[in-house]
PDB file of N, CA and C in Angstrom:
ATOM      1  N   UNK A   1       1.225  57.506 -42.274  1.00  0.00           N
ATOM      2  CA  UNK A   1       2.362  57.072 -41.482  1.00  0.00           C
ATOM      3  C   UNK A   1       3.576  57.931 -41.851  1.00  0.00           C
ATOM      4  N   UNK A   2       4.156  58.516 -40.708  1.00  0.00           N
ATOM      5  CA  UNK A   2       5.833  59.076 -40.837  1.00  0.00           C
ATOM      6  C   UNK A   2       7.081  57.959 -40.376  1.00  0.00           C
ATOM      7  N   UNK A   3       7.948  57.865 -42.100  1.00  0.00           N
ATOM      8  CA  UNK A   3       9.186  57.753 -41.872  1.00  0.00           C
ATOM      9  C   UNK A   3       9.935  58.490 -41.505  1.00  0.00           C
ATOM     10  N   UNK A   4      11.220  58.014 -39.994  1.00  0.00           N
ATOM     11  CA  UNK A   4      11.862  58.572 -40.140  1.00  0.00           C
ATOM     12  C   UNK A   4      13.320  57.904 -39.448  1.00  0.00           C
ATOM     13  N   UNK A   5      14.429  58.784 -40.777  1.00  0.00           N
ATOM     14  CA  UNK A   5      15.138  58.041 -40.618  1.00  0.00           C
ATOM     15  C   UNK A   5      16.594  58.354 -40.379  1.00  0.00           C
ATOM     16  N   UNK A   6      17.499  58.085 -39.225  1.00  0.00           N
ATOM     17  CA  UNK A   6      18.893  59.051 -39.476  1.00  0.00           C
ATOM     18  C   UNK A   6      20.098  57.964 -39.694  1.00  0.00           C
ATOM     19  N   UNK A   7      20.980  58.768 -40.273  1.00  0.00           N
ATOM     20  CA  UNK A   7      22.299  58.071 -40.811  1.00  0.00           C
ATOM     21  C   UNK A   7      23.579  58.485 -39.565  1.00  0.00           C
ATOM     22  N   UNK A   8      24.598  57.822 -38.850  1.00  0.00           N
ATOM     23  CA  UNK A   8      25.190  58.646 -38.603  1.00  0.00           C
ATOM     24  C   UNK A   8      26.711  57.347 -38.771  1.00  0.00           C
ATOM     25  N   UNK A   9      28.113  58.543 -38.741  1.00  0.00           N
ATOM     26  CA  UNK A   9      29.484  57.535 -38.702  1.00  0.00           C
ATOM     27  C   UNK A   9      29.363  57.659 -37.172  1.00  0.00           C
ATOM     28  N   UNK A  10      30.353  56.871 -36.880  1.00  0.00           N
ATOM     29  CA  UNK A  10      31.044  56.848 -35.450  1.00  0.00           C
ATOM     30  C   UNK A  10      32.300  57.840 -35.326  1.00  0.00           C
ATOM     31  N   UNK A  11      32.433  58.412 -34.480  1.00  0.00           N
ATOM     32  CA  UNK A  11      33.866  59.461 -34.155  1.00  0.00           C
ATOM     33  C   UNK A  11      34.708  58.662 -34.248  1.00  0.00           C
ATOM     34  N   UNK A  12      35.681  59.129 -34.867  1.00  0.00           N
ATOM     35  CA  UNK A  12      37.160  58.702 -34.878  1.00  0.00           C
ATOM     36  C   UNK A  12      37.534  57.959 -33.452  1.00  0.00           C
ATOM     37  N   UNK A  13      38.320  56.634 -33.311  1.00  0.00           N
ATOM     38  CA  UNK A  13      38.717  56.008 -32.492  1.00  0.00           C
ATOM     39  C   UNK A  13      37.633  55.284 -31.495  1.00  0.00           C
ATOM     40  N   UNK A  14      36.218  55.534 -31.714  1.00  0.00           N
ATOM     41  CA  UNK A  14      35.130  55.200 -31.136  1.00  0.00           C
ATOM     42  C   UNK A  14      34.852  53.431 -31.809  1.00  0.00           C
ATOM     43  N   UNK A  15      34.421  52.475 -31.017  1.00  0.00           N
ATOM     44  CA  UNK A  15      34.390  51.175 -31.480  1.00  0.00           C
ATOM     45  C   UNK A  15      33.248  50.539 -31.831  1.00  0.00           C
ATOM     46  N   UNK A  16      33.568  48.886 -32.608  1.00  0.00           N
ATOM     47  CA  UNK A  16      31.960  48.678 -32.449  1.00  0.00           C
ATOM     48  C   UNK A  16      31.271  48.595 -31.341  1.00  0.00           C
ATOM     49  N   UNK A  17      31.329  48.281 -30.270  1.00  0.00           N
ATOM     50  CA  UNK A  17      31.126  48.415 -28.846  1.00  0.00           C
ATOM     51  C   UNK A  17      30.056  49.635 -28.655  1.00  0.00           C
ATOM     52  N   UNK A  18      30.823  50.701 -28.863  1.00  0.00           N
ATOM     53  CA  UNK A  18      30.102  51.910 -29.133  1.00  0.00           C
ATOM     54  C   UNK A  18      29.149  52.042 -30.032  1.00  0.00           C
ATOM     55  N   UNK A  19      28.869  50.908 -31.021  1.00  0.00           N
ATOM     56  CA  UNK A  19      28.016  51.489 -32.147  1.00  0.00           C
ATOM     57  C   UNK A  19      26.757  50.178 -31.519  1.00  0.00           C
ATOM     58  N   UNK A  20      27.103  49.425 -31.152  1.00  0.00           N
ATOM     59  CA  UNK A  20      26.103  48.288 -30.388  1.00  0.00           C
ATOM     60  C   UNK A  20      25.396  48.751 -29.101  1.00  0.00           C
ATOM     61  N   UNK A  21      25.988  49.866 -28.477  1.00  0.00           N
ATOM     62  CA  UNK A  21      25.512  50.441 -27.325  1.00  0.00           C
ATOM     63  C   UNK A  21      24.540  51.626 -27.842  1.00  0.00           C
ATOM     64  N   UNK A  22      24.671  52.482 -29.151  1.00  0.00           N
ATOM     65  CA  UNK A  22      23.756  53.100 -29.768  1.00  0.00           C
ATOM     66  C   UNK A  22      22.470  52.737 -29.981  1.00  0.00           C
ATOM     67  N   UNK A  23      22.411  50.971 -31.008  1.00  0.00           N
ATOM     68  CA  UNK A  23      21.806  50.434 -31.160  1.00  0.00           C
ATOM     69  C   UNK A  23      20.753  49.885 -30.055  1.00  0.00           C
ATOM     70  N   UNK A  24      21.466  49.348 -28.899  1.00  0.00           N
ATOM     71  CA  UNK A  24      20.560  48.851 -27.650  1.00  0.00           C
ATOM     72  C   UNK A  24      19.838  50.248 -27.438  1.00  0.00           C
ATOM     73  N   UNK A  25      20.381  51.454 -26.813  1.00  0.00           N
ATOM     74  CA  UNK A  25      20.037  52.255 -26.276  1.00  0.00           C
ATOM     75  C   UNK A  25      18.527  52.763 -27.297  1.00  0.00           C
ATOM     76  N   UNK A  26      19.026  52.938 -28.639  1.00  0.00           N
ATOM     77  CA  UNK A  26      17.807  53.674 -29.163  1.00  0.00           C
ATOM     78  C   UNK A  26      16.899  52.625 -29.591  1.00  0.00           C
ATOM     79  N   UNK A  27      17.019  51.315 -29.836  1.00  0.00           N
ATOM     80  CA  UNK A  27      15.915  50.119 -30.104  1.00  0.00           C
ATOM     81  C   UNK A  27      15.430  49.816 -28.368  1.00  0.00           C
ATOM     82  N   UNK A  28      16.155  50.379 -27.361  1.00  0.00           N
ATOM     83  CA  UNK A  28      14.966  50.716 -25.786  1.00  0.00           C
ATOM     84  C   UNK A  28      14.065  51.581 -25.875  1.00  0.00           C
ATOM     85  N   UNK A  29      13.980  52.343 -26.576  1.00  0.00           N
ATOM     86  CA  UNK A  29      13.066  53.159 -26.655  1.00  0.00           C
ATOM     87  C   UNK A  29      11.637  52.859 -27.118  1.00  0.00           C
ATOM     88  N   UNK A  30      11.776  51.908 -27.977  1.00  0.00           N
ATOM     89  CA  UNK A  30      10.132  51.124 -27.949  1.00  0.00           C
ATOM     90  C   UNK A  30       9.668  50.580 -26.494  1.00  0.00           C
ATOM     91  N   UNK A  31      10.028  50.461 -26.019  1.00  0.00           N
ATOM     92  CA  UNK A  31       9.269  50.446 -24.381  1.00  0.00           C
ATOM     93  C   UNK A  31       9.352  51.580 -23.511  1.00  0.00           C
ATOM     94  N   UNK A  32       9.838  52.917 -24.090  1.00  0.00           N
ATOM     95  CA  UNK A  32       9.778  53.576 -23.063  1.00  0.00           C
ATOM     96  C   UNK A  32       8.790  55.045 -24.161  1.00  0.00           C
ATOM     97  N   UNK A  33       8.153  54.664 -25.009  1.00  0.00           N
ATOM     98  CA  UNK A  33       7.530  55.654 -25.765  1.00  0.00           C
ATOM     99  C   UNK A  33       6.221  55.119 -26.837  1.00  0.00           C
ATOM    100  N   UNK A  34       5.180  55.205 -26.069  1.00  0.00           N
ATOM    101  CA  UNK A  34       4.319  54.447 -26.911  1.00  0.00           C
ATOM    102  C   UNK A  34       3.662  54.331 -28.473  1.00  0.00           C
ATOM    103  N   UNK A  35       4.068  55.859 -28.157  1.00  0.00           N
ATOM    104  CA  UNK A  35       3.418  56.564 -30.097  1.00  0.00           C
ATOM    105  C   UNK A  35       4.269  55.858 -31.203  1.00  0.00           C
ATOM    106  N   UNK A  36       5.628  55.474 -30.332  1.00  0.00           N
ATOM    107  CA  UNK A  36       7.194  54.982 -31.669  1.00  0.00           C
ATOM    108  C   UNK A  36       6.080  53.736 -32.003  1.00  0.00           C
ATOM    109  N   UNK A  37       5.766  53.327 -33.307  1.00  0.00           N
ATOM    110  CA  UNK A  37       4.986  52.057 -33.519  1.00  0.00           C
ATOM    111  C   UNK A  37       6.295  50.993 -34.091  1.00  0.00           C
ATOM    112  N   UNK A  38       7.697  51.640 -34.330  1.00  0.00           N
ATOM    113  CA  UNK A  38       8.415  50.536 -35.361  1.00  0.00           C
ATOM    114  C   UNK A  38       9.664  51.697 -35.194  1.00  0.00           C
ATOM    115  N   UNK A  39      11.189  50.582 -34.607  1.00  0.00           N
ATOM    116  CA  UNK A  39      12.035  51.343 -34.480  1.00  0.00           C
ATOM    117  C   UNK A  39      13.365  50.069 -34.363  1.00  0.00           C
ATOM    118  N   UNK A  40      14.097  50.677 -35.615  1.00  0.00           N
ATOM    119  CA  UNK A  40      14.689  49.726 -35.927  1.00  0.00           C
ATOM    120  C   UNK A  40      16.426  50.452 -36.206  1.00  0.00           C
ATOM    121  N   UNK A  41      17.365  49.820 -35.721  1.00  0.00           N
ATOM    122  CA  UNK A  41      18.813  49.886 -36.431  1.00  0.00           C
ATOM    123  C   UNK A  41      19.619  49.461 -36.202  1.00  0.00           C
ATOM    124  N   UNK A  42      20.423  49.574 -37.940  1.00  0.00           N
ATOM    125  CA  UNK A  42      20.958  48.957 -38.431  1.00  0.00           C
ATOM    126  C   UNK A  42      22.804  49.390 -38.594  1.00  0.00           C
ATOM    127  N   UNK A  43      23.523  48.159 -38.346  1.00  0.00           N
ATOM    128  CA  UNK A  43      25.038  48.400 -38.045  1.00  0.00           C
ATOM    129  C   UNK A  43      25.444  47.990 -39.568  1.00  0.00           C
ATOM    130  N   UNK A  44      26.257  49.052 -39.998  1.00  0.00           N
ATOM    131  CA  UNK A  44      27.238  48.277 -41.283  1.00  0.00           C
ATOM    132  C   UNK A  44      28.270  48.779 -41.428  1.00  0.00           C
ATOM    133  N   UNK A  45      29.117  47.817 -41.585  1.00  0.00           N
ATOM    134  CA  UNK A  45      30.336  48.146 -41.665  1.00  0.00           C
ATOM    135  C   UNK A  45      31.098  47.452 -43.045  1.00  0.00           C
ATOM    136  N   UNK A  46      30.258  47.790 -44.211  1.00  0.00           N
ATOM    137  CA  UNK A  46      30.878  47.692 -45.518  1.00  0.00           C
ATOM    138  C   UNK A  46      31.258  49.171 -45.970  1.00  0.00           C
ATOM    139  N   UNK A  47      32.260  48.805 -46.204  1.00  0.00           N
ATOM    140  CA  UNK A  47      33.242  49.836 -47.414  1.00  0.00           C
ATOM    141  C   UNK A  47      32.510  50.312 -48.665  1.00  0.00           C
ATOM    142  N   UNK A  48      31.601  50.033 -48.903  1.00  0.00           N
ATOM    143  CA  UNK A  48      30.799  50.596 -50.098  1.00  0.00           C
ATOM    144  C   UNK A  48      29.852  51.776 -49.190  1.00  0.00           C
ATOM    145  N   UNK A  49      29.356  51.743 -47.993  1.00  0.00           N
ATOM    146  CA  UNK A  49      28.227  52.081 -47.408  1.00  0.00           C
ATOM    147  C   UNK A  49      29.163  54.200 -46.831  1.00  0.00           C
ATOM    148  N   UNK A  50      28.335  54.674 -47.380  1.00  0.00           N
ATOM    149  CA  UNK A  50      28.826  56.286 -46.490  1.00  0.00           C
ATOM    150  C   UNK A  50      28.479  56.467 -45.168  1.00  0.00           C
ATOM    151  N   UNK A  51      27.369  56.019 -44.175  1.00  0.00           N
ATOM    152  CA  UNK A  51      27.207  55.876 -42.949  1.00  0.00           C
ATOM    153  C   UNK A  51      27.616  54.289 -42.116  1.00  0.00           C
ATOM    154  N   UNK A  52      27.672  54.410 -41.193  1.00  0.00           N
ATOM    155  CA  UNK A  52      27.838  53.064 -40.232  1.00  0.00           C
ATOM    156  C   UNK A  52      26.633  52.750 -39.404  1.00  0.00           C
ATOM    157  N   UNK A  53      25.628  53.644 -38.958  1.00  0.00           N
ATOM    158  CA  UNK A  53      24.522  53.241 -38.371  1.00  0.00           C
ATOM    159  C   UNK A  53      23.515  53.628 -39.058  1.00  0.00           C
ATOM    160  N   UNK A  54      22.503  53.118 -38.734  1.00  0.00           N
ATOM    161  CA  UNK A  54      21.173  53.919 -39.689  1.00  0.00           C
ATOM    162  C   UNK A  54      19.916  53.464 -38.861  1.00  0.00           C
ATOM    163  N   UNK A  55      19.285  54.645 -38.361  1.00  0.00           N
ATOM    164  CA  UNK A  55      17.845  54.352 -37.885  1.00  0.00           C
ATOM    165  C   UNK A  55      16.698  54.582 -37.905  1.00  0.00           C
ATOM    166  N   UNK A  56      15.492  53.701 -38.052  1.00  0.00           N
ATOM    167  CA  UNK A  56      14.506  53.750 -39.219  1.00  0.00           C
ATOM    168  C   UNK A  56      13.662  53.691 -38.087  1.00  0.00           C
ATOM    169  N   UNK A  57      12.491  54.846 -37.904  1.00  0.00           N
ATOM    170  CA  UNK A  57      11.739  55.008 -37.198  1.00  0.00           C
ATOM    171  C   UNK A  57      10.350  54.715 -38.406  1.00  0.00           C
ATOM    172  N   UNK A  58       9.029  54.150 -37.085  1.00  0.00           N
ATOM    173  CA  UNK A  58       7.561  54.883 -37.848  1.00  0.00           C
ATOM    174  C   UNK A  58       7.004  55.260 -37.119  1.00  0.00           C
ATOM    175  N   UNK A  59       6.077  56.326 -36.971  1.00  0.00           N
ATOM    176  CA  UNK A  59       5.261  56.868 -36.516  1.00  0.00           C
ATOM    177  C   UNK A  59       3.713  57.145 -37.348  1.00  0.00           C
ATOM    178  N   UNK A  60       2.902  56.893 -36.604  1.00  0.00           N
ATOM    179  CA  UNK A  60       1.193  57.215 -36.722  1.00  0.00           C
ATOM    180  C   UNK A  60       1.208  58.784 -37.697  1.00  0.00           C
ATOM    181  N   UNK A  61       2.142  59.455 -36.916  1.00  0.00           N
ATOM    182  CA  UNK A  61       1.803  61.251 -37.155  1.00  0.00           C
ATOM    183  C   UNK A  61       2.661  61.786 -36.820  1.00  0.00           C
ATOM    184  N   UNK A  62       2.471  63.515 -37.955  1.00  0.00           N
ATOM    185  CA  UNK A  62       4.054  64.280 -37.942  1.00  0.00           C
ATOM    186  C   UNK A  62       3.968  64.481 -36.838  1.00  0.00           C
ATOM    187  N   UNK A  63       3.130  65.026 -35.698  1.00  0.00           N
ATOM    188  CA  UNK A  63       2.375  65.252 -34.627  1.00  0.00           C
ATOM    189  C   UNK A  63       3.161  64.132 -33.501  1.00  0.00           C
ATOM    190  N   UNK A  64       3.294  63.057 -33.372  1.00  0.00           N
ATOM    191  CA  UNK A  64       3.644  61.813 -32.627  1.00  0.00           C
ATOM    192  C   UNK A  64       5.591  62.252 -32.910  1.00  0.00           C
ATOM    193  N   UNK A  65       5.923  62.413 -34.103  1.00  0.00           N
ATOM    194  CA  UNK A  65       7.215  62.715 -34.361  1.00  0.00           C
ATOM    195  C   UNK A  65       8.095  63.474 -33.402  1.00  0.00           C
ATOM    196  N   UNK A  66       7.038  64.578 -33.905  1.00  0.00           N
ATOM    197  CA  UNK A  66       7.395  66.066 -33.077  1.00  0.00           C
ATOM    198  C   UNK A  66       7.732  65.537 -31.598  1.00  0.00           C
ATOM    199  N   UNK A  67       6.627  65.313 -31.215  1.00  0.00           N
ATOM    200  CA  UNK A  67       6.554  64.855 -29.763  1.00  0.00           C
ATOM    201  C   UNK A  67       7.575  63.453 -28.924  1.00  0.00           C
ATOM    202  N   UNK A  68       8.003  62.607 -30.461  1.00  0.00           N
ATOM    203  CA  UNK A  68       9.272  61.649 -30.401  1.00  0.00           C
ATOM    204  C   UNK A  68      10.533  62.839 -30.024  1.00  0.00           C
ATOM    205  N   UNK A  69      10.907  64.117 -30.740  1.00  0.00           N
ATOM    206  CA  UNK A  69      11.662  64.398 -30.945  1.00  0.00           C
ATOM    207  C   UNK A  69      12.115  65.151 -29.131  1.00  0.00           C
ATOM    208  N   UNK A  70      11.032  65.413 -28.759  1.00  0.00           N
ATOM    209  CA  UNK A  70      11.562  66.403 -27.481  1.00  0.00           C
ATOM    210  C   UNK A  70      11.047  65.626 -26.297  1.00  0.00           C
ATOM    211  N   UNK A  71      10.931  64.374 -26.257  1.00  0.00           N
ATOM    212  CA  UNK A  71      10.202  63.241 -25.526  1.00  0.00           C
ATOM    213  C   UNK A  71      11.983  63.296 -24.461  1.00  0.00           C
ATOM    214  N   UNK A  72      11.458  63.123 -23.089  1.00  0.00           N
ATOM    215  CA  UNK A  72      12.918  62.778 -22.455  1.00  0.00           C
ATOM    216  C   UNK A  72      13.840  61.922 -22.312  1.00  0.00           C
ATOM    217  N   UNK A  73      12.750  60.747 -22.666  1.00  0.00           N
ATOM    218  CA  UNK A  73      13.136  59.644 -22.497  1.00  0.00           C
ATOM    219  C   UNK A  73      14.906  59.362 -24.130  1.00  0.00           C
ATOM    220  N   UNK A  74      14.083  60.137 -25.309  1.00  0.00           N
ATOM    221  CA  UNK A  74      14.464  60.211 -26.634  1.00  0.00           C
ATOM    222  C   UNK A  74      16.102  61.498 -26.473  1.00  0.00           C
ATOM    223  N   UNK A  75      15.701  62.648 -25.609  1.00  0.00           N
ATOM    224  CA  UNK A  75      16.605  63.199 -25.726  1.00  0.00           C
ATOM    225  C   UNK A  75      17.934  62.489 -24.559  1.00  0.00           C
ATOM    226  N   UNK A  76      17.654  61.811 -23.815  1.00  0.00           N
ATOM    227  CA  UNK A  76      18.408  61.200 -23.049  1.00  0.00           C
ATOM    228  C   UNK A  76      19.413  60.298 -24.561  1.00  0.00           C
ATOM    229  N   UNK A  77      18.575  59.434 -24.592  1.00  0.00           N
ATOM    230  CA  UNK A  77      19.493  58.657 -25.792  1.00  0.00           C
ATOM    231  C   UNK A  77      20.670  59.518 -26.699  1.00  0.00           C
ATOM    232  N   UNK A  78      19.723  60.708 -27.341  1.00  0.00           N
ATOM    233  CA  UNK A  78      19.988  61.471 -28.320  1.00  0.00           C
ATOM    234  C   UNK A  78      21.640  61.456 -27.606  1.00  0.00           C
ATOM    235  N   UNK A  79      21.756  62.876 -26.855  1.00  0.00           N
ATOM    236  CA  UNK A  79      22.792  62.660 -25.666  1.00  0.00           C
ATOM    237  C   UNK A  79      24.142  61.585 -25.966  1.00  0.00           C
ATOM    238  N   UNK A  80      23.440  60.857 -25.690  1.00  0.00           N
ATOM    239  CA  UNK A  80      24.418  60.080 -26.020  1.00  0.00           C
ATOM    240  C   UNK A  80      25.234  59.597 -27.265  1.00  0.00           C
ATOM    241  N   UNK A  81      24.415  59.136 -28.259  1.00  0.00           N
ATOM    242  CA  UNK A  81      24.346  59.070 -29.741  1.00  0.00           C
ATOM    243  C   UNK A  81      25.397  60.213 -30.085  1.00  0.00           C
ATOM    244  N   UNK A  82      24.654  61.684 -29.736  1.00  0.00           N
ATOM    245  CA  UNK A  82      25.708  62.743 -30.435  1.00  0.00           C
ATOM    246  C   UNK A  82      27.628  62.390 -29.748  1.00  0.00           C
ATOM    247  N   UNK A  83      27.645  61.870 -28.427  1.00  0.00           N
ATOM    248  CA  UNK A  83      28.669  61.779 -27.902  1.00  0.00           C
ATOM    249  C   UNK A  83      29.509  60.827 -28.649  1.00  0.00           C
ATOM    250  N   UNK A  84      29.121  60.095 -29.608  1.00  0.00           N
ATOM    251  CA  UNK A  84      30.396  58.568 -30.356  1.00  0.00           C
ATOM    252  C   UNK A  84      29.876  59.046 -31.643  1.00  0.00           C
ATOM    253  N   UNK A  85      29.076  60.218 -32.192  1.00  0.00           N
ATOM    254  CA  UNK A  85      28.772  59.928 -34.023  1.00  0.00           C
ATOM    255  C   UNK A  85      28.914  61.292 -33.833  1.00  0.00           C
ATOM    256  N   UNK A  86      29.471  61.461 -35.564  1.00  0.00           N
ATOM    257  CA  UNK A  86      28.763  62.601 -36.240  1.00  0.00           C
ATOM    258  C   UNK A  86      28.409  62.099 -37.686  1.00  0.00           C
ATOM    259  N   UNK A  87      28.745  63.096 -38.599  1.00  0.00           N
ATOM    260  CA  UNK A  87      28.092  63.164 -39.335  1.00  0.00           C
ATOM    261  C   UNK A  87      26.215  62.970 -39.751  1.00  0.00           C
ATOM    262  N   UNK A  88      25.694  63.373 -39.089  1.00  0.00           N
ATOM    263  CA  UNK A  88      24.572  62.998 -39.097  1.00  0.00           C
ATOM    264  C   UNK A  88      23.581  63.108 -40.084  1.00  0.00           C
ATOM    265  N   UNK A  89      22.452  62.617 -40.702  1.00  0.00           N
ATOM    266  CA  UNK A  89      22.133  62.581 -41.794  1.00  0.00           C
ATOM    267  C   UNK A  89      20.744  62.017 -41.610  1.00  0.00           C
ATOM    268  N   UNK A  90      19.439  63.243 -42.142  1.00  0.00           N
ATOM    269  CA  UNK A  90      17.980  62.911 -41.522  1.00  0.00           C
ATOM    270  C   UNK A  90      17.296  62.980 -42.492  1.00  0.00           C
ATOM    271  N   UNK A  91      16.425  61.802 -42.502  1.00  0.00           N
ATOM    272  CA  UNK A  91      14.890  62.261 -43.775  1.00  0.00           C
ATOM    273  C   UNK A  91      13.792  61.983 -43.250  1.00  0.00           C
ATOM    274  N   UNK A  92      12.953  62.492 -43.038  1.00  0.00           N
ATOM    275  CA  UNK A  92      11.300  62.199 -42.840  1.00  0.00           C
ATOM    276  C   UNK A  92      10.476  62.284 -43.742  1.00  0.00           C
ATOM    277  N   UNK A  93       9.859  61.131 -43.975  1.00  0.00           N
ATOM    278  CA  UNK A  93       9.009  61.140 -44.802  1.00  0.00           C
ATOM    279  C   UNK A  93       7.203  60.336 -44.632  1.00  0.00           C
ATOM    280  N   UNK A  94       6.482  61.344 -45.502  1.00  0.00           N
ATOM    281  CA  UNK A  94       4.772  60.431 -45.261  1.00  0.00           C
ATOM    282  C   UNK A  94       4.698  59.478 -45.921  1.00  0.00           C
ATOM    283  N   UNK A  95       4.302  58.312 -45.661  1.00  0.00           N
ATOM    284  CA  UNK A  95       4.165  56.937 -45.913  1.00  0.00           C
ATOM    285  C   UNK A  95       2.584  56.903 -47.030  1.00  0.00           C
TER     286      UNK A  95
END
């Protein structure tokens, strides 16, 4: 099994609104991509924490990943995501 997982802040002046519309948008994606087996994220907004969103994918295979990554349905989201965050912050890992 592949973890995978990204960190990102929200742009300056961007709201929670914006960070709940991230969340819907990329937890839709389990119905629109069958290989995603587990896709999950998470909002925080503690002062101890260096990111504000965080999203925890699994996948079967690096293979299924790959194919998460340039999927249209995935770069549509992406799209968007990059438009209210940066800092972005990625790990994949075999389970």
């Amino acid at each position: 099994m592949i973890k995978h997982m990204v960190m990102w802040n929200l742009q300056e002046g961007k709201t929670v609104e914006d960070a709940k519309m991230v969340k819907s948008k990329l937890e839709g994606l389990k119905n629109e991509i069958d290989f995603l087996k587990e896709i999950h994220v998470y909002l925080n907004y503690l002062t101890s924490s260096d990111r504000q969103i965080v999203l925890e994918c699994l996948f079967e295979t690096e293979d299924d990943l790959k194919a998460y990554q340039v999927h249209p349905k995935h770069v549509a989201v992406s799209n968007f995501v990059k438009s209210v965050t940066n800092d972005r912050v990625c790990i994949d890992y075999q389970m």
